[in-house]
N, C-alpha and C. Protein backbone atom coordinates (compact mmCIF):
# COMPACT_ATOMS: atom_id res chain seq x y z
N UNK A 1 0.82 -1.19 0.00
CA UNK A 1 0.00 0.00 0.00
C UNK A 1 0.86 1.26 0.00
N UNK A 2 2.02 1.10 0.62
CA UNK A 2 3.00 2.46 0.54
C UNK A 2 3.33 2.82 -1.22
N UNK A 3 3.59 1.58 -1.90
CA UNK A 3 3.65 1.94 -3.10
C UNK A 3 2.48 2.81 -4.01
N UNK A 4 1.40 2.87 -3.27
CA UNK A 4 -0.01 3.40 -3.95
C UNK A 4 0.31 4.98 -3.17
N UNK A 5 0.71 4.99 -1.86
CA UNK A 5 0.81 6.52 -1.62
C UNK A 5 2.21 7.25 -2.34
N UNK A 6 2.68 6.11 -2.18
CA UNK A 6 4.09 7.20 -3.31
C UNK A 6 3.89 7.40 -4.60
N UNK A 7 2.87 6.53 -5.22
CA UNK A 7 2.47 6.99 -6.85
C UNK A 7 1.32 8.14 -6.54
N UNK A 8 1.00 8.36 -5.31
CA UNK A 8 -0.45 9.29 -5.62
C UNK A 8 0.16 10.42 -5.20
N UNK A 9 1.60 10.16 -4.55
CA UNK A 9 1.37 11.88 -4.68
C UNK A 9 2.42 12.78 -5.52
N UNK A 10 2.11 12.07 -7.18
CA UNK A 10 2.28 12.36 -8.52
C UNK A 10 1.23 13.19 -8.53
N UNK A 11 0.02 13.03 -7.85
CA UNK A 11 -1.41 13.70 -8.62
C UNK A 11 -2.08 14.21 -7.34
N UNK A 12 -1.02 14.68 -6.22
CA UNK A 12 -1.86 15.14 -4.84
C UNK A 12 -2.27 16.33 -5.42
N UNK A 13 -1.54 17.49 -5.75
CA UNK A 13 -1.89 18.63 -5.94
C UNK A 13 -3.18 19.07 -6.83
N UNK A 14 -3.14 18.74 -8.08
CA UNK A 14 -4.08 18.67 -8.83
C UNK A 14 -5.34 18.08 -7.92
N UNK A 15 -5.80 16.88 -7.82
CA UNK A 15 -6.50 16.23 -7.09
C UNK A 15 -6.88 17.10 -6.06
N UNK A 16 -5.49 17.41 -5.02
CA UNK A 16 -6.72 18.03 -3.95
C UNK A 16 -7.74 19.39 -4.37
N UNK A 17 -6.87 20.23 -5.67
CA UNK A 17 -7.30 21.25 -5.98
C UNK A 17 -9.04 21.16 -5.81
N UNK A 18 -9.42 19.84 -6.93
CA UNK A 18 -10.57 19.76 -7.16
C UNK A 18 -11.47 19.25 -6.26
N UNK A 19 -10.95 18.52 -5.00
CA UNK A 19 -11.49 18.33 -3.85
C UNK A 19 -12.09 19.45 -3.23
N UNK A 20 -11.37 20.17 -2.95
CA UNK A 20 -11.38 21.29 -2.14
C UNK A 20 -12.35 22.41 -2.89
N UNK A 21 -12.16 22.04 -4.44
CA UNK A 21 -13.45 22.74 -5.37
C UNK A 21 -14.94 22.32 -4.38
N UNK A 22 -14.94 20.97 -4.94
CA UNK A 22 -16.20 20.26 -4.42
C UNK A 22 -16.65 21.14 -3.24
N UNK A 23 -15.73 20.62 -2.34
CA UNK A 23 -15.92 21.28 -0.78
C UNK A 23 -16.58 22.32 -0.98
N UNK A 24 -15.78 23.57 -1.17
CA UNK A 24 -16.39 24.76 -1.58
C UNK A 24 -17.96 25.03 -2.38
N UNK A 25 -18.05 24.35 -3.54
CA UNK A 25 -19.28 23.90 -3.96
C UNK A 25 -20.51 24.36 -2.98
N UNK A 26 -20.32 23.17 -2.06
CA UNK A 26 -21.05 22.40 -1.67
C UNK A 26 -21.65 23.43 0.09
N UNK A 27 -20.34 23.96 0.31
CA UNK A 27 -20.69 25.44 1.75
C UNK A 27 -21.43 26.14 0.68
N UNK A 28 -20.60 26.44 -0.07
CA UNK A 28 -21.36 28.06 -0.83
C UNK A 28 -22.25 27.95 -1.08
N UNK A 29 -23.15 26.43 -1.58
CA UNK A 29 -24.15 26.82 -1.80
C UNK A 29 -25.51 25.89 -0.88
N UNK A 30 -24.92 25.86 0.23
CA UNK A 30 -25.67 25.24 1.60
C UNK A 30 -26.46 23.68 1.29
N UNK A 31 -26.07 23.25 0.50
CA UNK A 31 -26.64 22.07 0.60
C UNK A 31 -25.82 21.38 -0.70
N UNK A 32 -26.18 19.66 -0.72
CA UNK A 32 -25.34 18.69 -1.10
C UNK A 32 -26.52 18.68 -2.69
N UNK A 33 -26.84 19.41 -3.11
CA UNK A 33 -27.66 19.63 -4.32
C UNK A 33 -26.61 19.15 -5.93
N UNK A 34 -25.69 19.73 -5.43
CA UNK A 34 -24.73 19.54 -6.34
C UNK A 34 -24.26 18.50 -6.44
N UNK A 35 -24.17 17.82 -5.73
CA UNK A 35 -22.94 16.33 -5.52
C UNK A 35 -23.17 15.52 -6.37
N UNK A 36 -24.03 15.16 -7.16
CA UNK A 36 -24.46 13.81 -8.53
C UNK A 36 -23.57 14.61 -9.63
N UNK A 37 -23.30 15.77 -9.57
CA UNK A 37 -22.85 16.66 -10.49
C UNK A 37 -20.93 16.64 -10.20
N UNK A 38 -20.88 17.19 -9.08
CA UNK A 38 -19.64 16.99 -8.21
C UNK A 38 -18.91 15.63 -8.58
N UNK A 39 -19.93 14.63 -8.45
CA UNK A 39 -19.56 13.77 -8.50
C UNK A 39 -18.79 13.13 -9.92
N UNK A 40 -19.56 13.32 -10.95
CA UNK A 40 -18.66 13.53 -12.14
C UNK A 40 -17.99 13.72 -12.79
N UNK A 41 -17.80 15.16 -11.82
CA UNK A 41 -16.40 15.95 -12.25
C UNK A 41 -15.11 15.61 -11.67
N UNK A 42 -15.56 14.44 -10.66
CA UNK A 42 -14.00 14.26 -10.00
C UNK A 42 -14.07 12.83 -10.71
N UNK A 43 -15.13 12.12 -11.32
CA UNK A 43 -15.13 10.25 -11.89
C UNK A 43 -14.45 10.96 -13.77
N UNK A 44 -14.31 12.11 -14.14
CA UNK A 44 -14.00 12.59 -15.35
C UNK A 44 -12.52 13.06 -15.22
N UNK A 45 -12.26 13.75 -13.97
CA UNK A 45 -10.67 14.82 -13.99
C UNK A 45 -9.58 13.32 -13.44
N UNK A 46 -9.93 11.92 -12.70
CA UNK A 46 -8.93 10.90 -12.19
C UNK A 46 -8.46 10.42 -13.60
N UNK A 47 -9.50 10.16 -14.41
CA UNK A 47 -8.88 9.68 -15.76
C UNK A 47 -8.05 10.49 -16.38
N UNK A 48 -8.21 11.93 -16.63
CA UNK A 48 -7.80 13.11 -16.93
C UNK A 48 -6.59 13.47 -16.66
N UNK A 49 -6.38 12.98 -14.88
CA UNK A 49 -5.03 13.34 -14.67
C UNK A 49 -4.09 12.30 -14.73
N UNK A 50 -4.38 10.94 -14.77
CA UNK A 50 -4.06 10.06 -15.23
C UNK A 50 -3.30 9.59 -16.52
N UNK A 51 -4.30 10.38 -17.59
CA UNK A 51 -3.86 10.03 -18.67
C UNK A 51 -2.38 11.68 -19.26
N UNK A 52 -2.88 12.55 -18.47
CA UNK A 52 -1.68 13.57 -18.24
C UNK A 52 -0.28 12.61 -17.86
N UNK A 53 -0.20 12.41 -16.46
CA UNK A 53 0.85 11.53 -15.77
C UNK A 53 1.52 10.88 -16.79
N UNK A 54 0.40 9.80 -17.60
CA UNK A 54 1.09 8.59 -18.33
C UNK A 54 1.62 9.27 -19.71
N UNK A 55 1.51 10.50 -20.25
CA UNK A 55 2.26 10.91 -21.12
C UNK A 55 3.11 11.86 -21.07
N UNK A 56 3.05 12.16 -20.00
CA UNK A 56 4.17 12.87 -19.66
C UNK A 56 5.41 12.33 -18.62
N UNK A 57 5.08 11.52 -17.94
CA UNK A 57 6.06 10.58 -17.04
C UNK A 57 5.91 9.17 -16.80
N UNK A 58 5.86 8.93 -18.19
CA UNK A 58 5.73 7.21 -18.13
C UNK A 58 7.37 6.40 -17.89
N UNK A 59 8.07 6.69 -17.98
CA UNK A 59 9.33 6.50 -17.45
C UNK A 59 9.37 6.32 -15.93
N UNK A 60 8.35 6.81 -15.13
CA UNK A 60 8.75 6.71 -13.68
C UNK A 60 7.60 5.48 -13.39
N UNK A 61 7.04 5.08 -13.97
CA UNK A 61 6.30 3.69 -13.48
C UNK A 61 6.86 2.63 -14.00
N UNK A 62 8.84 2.46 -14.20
CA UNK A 62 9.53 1.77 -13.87
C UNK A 62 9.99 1.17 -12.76
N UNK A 63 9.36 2.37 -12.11
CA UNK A 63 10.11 2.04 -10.33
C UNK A 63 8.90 0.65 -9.81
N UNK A 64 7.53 1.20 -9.99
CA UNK A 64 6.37 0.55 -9.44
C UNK A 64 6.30 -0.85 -10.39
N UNK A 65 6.85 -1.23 -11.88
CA UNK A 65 6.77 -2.19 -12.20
C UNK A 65 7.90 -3.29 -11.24
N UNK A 66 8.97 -2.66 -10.90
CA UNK A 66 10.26 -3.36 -10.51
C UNK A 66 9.23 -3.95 -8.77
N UNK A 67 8.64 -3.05 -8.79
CA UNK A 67 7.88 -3.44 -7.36
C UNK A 67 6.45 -4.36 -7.53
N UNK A 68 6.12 -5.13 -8.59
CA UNK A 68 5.65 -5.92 -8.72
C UNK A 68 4.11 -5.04 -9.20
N UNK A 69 3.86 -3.86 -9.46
CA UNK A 69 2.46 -3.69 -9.87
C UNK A 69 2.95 -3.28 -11.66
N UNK A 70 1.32 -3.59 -12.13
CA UNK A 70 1.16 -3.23 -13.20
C UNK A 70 0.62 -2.04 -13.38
N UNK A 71 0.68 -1.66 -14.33
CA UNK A 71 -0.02 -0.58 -15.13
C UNK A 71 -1.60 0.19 -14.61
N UNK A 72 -2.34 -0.80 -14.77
CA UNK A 72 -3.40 -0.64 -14.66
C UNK A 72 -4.06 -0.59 -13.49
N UNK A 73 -2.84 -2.11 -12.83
CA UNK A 73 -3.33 -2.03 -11.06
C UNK A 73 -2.79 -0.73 -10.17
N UNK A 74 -1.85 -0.08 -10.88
CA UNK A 74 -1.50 1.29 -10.25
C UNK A 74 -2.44 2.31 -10.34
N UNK A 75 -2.92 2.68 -11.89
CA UNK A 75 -4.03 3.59 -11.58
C UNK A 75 -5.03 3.26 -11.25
N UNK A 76 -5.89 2.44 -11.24
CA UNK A 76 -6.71 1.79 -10.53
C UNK A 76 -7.02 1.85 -9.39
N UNK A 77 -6.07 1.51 -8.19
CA UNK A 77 -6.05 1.24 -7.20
C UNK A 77 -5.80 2.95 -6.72
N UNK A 78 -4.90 3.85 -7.06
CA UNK A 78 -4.77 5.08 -7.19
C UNK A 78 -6.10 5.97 -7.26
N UNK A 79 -6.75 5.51 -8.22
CA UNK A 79 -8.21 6.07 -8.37
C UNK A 79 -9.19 5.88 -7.49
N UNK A 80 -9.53 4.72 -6.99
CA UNK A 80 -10.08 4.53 -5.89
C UNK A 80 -9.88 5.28 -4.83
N UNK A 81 -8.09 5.04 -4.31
CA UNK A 81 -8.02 5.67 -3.11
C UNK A 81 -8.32 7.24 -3.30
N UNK A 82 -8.16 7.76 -4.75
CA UNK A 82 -8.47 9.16 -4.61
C UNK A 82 -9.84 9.39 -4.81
N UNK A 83 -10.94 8.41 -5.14
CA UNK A 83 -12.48 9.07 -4.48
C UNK A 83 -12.73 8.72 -3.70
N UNK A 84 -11.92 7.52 -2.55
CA UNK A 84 -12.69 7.39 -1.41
C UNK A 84 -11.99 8.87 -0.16
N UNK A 85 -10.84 9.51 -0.79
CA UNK A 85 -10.73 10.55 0.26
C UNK A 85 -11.04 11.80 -0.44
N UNK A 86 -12.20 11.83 -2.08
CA UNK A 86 -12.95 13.10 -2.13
C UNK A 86 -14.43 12.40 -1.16
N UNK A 87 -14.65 11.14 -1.31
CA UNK A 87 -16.08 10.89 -0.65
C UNK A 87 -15.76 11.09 0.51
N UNK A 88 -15.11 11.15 1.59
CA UNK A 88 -14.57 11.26 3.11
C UNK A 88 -15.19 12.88 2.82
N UNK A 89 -13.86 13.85 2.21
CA UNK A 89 -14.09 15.27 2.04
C UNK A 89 -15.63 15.48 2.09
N UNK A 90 -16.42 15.29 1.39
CA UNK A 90 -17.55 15.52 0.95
C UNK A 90 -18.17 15.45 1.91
N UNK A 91 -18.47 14.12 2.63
CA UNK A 91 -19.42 13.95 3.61
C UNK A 91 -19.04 14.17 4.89
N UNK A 92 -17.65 14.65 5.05
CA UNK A 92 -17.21 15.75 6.29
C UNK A 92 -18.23 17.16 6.16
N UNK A 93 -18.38 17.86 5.00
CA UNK A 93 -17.99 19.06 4.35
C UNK A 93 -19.92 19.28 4.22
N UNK A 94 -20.52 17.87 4.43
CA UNK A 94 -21.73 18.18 4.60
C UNK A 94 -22.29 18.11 5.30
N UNK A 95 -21.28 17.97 6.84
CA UNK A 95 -21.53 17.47 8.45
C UNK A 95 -21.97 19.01 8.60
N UNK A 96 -21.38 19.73 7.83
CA UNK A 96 -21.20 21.07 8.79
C UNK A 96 -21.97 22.10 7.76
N UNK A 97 -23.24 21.86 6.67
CA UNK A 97 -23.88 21.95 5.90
C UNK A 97 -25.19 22.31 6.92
């Protein structure tokens, strides 16, 4: 699993940007109205930044092959972990909604 946090934070910045969009979203406009919408935009920008990463630094998922993952199981597993901590964000962000 350490190998999934050292490939993700290739794409922390970006990622949290749009987290923290959501977030914002979602105070500003007092209720979770948005989120089916929200929600899209972060299941559209993982592929997005993904497919950025892999053409621009596909050379560095030499390190993660030598460590036994593939390709796919890297972003994959990467993707997940990055909507289950925009879904965390979110439903913090609508505690206080």
């Amino acid at each position: 699993m350490l190998a999934i946090f050292t490939f993700y934070r290739n794409f922390l910045y970006p990622s949290t940007a749009v987290n923290l969009f959501s977030c914002y979203i979602i105070l500003d406009n007092g209720s979770g109205f948005y989120g089916l919408a929200l929600f899209w935009l972060k299941v559209f920008t993982i592929p997005l930044l993904g497919a950025l990463f892999h053409l621009s630094h596909a050379g560095r998922l030499y390190f993660f092959h030598n460590l036994g993952y593939s390709t796919p199981r890297l972003y994959t597993l990467t993707a997940l972990f990055d909507l289950s901590i925009w879904l965390l964000l979110i439903i913090l962000t609508a505690q206080f909604v």
